[in-house]
PDB file of N, CA and C in Angstrom:
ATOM      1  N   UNK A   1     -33.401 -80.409 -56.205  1.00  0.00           N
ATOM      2  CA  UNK A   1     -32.277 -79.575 -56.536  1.00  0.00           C
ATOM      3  C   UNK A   1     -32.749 -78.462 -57.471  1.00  0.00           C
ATOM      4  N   UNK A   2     -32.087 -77.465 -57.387  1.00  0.00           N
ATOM      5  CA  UNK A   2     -32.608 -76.208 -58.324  1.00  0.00           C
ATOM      6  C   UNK A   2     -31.781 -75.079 -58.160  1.00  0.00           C
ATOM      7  N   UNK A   3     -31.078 -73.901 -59.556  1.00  0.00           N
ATOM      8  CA  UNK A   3     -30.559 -73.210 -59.624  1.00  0.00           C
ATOM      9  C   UNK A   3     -31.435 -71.785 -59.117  1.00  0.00           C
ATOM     10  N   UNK A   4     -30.837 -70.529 -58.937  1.00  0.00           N
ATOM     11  CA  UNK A   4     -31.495 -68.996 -58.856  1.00  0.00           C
ATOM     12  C   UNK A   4     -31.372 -68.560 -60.208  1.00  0.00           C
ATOM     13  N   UNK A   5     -32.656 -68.504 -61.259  1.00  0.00           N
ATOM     14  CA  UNK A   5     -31.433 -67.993 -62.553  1.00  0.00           C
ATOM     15  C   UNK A   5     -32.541 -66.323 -62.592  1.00  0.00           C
ATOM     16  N   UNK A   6     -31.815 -65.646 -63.032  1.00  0.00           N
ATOM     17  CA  UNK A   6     -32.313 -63.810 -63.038  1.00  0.00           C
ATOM     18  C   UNK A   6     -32.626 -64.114 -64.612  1.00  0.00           C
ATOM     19  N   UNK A   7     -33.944 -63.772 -64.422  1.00  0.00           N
ATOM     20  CA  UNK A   7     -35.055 -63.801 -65.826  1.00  0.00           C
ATOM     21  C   UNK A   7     -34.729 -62.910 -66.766  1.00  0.00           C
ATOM     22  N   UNK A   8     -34.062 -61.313 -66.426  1.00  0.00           N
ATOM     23  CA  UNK A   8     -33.536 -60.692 -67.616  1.00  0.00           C
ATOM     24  C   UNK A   8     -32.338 -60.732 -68.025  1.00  0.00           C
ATOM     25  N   UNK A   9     -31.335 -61.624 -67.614  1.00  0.00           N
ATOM     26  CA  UNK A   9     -30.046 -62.040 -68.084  1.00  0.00           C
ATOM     27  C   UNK A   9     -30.132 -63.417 -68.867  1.00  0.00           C
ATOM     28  N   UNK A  10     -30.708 -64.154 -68.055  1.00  0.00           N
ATOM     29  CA  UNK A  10     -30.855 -65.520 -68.257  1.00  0.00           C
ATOM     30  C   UNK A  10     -29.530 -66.453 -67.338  1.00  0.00           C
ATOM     31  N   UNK A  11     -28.971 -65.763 -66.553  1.00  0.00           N
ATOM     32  CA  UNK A  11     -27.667 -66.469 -65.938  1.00  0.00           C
ATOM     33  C   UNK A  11     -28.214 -66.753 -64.256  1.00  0.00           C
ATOM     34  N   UNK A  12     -27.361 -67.513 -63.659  1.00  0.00           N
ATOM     35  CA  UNK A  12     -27.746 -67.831 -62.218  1.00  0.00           C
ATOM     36  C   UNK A  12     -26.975 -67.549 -61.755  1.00  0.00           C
ATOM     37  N   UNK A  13     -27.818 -67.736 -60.384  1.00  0.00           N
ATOM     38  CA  UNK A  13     -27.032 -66.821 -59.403  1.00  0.00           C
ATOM     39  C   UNK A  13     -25.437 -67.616 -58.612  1.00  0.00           C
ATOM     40  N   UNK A  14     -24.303 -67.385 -58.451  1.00  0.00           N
ATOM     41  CA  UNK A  14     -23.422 -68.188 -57.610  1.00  0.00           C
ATOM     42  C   UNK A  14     -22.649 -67.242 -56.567  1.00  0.00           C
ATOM     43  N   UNK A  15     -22.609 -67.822 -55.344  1.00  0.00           N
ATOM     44  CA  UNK A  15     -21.609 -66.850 -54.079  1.00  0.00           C
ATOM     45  C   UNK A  15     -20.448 -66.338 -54.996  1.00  0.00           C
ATOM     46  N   UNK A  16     -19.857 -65.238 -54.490  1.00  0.00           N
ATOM     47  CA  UNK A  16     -19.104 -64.449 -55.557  1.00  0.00           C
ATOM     48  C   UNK A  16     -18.080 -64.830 -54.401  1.00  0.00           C
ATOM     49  N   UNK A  17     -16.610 -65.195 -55.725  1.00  0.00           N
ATOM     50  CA  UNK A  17     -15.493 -65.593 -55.191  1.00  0.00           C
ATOM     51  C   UNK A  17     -14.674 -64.147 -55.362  1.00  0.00           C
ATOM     52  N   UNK A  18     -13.554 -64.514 -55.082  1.00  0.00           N
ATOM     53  CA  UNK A  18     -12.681 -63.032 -55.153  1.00  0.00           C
ATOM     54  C   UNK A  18     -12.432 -62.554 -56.618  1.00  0.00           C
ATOM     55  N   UNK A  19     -12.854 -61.846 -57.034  1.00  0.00           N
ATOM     56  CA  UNK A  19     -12.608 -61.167 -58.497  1.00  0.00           C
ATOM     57  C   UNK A  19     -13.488 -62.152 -59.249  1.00  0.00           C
ATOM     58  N   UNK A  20     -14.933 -62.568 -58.506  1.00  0.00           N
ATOM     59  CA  UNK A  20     -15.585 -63.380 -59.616  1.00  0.00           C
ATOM     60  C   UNK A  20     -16.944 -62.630 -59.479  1.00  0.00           C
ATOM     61  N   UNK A  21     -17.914 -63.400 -60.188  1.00  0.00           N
ATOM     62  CA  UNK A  21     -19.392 -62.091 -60.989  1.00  0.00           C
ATOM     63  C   UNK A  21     -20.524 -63.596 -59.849  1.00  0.00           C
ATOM     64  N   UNK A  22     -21.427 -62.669 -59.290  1.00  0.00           N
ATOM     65  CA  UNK A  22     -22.346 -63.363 -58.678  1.00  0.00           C
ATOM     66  C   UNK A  22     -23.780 -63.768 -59.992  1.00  0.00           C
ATOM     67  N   UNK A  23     -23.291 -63.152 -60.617  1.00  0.00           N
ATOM     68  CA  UNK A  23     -24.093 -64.312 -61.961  1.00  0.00           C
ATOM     69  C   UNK A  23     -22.798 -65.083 -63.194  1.00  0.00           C
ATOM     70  N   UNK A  24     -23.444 -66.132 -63.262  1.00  0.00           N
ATOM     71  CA  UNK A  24     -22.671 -66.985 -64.398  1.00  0.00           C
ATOM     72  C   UNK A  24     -23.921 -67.879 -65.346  1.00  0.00           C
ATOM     73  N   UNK A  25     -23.387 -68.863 -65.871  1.00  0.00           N
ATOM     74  CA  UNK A  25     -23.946 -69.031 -66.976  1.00  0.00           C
ATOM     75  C   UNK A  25     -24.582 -70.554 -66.490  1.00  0.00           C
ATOM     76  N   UNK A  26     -23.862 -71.121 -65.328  1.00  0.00           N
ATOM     77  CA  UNK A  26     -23.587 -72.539 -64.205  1.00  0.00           C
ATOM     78  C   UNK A  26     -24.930 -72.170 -63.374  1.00  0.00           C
ATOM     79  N   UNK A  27     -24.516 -71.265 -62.675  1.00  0.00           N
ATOM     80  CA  UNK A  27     -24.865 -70.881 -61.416  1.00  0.00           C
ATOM     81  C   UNK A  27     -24.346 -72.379 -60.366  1.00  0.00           C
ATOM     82  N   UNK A  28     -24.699 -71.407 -59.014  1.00  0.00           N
ATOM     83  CA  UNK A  28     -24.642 -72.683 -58.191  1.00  0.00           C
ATOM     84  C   UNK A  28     -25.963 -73.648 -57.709  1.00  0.00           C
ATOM     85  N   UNK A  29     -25.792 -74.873 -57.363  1.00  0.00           N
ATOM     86  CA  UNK A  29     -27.135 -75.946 -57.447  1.00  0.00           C
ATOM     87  C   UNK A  29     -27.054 -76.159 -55.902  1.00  0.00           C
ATOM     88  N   UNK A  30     -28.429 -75.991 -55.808  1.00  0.00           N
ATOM     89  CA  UNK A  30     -29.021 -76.121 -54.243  1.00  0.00           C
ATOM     90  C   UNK A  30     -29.401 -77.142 -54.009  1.00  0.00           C
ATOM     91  N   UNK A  31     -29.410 -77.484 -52.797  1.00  0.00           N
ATOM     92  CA  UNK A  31     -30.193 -79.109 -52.012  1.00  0.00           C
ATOM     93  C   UNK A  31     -30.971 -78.658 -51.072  1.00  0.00           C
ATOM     94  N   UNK A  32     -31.260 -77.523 -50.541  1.00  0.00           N
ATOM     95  CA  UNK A  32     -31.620 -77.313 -49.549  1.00  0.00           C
ATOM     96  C   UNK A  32     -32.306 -75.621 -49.710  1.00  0.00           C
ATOM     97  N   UNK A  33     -33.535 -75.612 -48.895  1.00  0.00           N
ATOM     98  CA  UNK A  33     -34.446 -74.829 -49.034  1.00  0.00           C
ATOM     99  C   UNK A  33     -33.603 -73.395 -48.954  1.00  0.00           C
ATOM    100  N   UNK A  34     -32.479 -73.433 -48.181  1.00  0.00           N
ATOM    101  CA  UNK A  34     -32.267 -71.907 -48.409  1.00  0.00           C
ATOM    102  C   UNK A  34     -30.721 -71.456 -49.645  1.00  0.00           C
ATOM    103  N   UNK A  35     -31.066 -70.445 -50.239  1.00  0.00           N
ATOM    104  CA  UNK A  35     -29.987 -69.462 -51.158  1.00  0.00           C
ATOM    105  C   UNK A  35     -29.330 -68.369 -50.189  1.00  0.00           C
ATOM    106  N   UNK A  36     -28.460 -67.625 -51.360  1.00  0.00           N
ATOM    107  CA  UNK A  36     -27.828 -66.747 -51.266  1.00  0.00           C
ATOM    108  C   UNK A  36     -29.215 -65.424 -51.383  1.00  0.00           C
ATOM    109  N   UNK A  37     -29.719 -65.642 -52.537  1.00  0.00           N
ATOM    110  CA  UNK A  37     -30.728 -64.835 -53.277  1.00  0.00           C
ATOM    111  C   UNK A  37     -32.283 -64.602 -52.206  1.00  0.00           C
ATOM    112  N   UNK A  38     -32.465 -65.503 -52.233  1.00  0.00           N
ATOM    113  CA  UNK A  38     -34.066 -65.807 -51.128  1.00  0.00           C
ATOM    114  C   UNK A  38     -33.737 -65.410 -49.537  1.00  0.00           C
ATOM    115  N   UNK A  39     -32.419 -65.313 -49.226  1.00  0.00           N
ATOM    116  CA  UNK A  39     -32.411 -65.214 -47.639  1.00  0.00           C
ATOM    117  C   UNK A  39     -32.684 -63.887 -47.005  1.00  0.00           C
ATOM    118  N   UNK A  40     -32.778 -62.738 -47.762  1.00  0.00           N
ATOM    119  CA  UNK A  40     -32.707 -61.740 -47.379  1.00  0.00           C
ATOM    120  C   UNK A  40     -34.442 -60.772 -47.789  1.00  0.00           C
ATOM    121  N   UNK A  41     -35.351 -61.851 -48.574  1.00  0.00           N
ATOM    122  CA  UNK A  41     -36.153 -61.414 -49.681  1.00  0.00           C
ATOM    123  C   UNK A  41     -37.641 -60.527 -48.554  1.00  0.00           C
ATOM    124  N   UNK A  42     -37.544 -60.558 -47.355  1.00  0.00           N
ATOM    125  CA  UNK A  42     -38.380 -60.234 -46.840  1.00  0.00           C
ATOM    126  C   UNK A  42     -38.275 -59.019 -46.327  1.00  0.00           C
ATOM    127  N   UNK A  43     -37.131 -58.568 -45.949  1.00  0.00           N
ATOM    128  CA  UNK A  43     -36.274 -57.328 -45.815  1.00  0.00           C
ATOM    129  C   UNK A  43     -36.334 -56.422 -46.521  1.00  0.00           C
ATOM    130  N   UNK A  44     -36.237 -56.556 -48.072  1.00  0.00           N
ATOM    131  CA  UNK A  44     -35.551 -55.777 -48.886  1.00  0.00           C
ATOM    132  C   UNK A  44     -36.702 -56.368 -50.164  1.00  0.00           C
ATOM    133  N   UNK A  45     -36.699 -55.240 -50.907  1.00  0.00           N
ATOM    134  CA  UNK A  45     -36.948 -54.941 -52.791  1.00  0.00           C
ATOM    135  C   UNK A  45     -36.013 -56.070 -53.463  1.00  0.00           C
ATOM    136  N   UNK A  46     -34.661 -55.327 -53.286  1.00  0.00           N
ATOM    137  CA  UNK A  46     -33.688 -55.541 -54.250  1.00  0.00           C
ATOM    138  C   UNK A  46     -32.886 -56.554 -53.723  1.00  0.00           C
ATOM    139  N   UNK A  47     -32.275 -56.896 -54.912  1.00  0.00           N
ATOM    140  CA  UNK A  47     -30.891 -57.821 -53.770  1.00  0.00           C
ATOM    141  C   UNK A  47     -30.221 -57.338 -54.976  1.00  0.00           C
ATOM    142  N   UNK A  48     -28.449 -57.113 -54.498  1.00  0.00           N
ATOM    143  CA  UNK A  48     -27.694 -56.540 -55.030  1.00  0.00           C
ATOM    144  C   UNK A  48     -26.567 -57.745 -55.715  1.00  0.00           C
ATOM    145  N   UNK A  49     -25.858 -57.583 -56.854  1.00  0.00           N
ATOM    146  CA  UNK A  49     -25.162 -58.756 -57.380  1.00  0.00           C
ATOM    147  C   UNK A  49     -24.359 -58.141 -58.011  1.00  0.00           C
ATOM    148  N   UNK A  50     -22.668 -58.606 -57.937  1.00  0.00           N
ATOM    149  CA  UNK A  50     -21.329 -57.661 -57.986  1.00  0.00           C
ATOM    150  C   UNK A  50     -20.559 -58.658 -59.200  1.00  0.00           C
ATOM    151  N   UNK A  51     -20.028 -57.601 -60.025  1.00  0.00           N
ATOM    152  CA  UNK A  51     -18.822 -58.558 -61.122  1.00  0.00           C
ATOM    153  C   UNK A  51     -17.912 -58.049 -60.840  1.00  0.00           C
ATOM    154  N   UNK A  52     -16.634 -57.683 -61.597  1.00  0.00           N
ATOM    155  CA  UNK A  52     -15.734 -57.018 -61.713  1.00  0.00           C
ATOM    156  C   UNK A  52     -15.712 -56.531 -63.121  1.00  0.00           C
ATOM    157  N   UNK A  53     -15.275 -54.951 -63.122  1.00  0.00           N
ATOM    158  CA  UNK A  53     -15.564 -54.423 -64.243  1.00  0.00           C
ATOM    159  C   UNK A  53     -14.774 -54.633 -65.119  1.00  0.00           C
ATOM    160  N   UNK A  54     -15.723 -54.319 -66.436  1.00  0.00           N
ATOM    161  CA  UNK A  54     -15.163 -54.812 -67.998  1.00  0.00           C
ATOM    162  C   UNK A  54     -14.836 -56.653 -67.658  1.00  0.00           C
ATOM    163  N   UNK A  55     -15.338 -57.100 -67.301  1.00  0.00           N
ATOM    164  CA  UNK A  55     -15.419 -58.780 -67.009  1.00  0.00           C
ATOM    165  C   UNK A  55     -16.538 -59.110 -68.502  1.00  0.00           C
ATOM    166  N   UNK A  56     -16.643 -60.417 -68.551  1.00  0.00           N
ATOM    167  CA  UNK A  56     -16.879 -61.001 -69.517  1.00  0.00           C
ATOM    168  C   UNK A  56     -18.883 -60.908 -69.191  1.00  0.00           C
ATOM    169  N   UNK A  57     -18.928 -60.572 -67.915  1.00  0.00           N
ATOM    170  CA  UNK A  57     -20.600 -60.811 -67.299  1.00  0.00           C
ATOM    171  C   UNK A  57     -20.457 -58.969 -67.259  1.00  0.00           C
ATOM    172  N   UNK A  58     -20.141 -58.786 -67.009  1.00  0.00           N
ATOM    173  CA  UNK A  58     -20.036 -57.228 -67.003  1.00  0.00           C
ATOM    174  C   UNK A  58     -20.479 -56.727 -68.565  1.00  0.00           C
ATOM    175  N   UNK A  59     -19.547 -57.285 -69.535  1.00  0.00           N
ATOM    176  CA  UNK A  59     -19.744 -56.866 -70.847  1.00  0.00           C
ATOM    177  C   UNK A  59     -21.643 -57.119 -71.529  1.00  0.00           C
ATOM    178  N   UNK A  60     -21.883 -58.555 -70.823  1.00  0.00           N
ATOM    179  CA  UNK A  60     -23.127 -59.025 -71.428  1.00  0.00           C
ATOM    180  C   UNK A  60     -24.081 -58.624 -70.794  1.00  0.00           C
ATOM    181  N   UNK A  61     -24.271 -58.175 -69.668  1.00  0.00           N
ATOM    182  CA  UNK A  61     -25.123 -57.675 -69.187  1.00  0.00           C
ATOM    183  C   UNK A  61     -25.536 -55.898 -69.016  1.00  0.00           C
ATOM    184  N   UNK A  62     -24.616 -55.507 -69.472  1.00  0.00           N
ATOM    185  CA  UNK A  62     -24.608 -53.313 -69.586  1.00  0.00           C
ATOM    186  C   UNK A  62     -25.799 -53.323 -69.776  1.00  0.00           C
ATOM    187  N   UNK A  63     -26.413 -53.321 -71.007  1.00  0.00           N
ATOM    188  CA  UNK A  63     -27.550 -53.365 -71.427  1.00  0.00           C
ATOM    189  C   UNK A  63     -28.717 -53.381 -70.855  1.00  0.00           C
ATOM    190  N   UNK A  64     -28.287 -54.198 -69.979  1.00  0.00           N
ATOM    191  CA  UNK A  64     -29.732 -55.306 -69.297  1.00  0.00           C
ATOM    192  C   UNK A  64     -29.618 -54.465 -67.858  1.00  0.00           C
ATOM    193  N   UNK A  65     -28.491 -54.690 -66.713  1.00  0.00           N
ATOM    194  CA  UNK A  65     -28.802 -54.470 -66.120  1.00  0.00           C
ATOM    195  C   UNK A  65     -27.590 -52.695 -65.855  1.00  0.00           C
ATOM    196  N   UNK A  66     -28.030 -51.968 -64.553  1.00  0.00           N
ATOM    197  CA  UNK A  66     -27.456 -51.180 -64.248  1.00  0.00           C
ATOM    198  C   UNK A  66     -26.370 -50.942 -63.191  1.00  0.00           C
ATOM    199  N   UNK A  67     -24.963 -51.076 -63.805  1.00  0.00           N
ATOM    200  CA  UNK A  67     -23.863 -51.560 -63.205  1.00  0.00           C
ATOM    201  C   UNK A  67     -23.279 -49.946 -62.926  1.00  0.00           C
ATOM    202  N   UNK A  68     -22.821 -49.964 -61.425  1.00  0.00           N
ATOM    203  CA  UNK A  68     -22.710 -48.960 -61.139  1.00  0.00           C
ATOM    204  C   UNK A  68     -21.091 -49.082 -60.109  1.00  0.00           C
ATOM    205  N   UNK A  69     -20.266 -48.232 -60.114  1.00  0.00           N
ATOM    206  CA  UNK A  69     -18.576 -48.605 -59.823  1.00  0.00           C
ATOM    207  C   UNK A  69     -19.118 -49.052 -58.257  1.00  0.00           C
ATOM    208  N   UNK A  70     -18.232 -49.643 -57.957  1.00  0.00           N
ATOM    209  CA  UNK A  70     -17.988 -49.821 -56.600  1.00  0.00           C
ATOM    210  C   UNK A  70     -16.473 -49.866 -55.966  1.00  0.00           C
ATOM    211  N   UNK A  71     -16.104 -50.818 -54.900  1.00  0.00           N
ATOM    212  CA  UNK A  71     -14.783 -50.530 -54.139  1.00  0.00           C
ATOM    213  C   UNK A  71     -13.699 -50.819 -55.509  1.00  0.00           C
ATOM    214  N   UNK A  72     -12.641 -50.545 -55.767  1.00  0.00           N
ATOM    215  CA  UNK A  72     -11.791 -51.182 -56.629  1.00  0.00           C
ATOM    216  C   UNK A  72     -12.026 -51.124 -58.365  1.00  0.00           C
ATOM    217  N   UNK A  73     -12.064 -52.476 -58.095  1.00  0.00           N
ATOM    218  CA  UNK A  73     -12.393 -52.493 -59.868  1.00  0.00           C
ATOM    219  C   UNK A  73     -13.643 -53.342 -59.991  1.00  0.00           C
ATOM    220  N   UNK A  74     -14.702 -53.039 -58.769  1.00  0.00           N
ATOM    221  CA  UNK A  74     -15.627 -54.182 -58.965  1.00  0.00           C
ATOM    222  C   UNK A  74     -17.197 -53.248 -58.732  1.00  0.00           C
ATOM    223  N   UNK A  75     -18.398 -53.704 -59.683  1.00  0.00           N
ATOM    224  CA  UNK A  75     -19.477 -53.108 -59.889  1.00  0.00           C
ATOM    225  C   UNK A  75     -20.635 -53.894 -59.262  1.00  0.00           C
ATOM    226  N   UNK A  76     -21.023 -53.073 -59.165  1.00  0.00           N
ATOM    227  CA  UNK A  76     -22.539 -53.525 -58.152  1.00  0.00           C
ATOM    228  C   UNK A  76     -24.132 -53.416 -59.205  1.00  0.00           C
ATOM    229  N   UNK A  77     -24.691 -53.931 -59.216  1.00  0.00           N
ATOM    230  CA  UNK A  77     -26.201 -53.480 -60.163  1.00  0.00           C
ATOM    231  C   UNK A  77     -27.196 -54.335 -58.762  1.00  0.00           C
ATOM    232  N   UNK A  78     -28.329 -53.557 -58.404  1.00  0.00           N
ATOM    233  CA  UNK A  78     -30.088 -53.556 -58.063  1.00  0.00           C
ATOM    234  C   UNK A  78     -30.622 -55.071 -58.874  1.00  0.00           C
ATOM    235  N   UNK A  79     -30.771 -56.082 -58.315  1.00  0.00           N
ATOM    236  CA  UNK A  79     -31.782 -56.388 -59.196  1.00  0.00           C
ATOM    237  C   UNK A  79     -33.081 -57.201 -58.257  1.00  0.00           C
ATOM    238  N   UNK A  80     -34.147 -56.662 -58.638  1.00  0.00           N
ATOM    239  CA  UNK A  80     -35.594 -57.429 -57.817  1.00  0.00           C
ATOM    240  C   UNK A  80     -35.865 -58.596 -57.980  1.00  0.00           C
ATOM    241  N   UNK A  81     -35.979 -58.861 -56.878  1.00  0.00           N
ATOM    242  CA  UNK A  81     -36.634 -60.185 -56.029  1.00  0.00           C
ATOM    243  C   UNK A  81     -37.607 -60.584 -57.567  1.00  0.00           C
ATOM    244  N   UNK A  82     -38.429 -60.139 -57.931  1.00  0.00           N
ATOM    245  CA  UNK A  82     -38.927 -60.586 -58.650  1.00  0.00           C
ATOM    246  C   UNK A  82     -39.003 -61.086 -60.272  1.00  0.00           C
ATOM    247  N   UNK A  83     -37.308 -60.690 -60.436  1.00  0.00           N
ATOM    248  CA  UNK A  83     -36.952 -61.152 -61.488  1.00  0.00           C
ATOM    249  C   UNK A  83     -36.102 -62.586 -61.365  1.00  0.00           C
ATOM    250  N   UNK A  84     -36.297 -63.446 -60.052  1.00  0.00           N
ATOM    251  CA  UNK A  84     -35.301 -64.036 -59.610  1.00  0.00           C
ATOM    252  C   UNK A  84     -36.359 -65.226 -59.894  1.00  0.00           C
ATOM    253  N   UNK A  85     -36.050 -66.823 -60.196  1.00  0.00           N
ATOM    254  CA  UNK A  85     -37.064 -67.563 -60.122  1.00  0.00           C
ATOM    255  C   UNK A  85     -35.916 -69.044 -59.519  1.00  0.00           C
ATOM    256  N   UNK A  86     -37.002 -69.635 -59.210  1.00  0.00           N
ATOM    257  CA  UNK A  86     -36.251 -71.142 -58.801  1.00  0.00           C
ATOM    258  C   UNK A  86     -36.221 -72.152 -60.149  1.00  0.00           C
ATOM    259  N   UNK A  87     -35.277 -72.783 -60.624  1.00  0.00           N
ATOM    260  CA  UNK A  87     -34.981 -73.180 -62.149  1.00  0.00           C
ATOM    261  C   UNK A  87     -34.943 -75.003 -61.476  1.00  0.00           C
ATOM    262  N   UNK A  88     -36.332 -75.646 -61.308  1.00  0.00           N
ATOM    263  CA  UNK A  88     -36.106 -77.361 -61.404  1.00  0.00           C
ATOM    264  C   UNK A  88     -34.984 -77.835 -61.555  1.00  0.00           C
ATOM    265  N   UNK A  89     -34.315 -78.426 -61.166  1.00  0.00           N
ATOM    266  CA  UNK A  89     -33.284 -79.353 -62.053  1.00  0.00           C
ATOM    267  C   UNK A  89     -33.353 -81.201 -62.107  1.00  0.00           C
TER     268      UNK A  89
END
């Protein structure tokens, strides 16, 4: 079993529910070789991860990462494959 946690936040990764942040503090716990995060990693640089703005993950992360508007009231930020690690559990 093992979480996705993003090395410059320190939070993991979880499927984003409606008006929820694809990083939290939980993340979601895997059994099985494939993620949300890793499925796309051969394709692409970046993988992209959405909150809703002025949210509580929104607030802690400005800093860190680069949150940029998207549809509504919800923000999008870039972040690389290689800041992403597999966390034992």
């Amino acid at each position: 079993m093992y979480r996705m946690k993003h090395i410059p936040t320190g939070l993991y990764f979880q499927p984003c529910k409606h008006r929820s942040s694809h990083l939290s503090k939980n993340g979601k716990v895997y059994q099985t070789n494939t993620n949300g995060v890793e499925m796309n990693k051969g394709e692409h640089k970046t993988f992209d991860v959405w909150c809703q703005k002025n949210s509580r993950i929104h607030k802690e992360t400005s800093a860190i990462l680069n949150w940029e508007s998207s549809n509504y009231n919800e923000m999008i930020a870039k972040t690389d494959f290689k800041d992403w690690i597999r966390e034992e559990i």
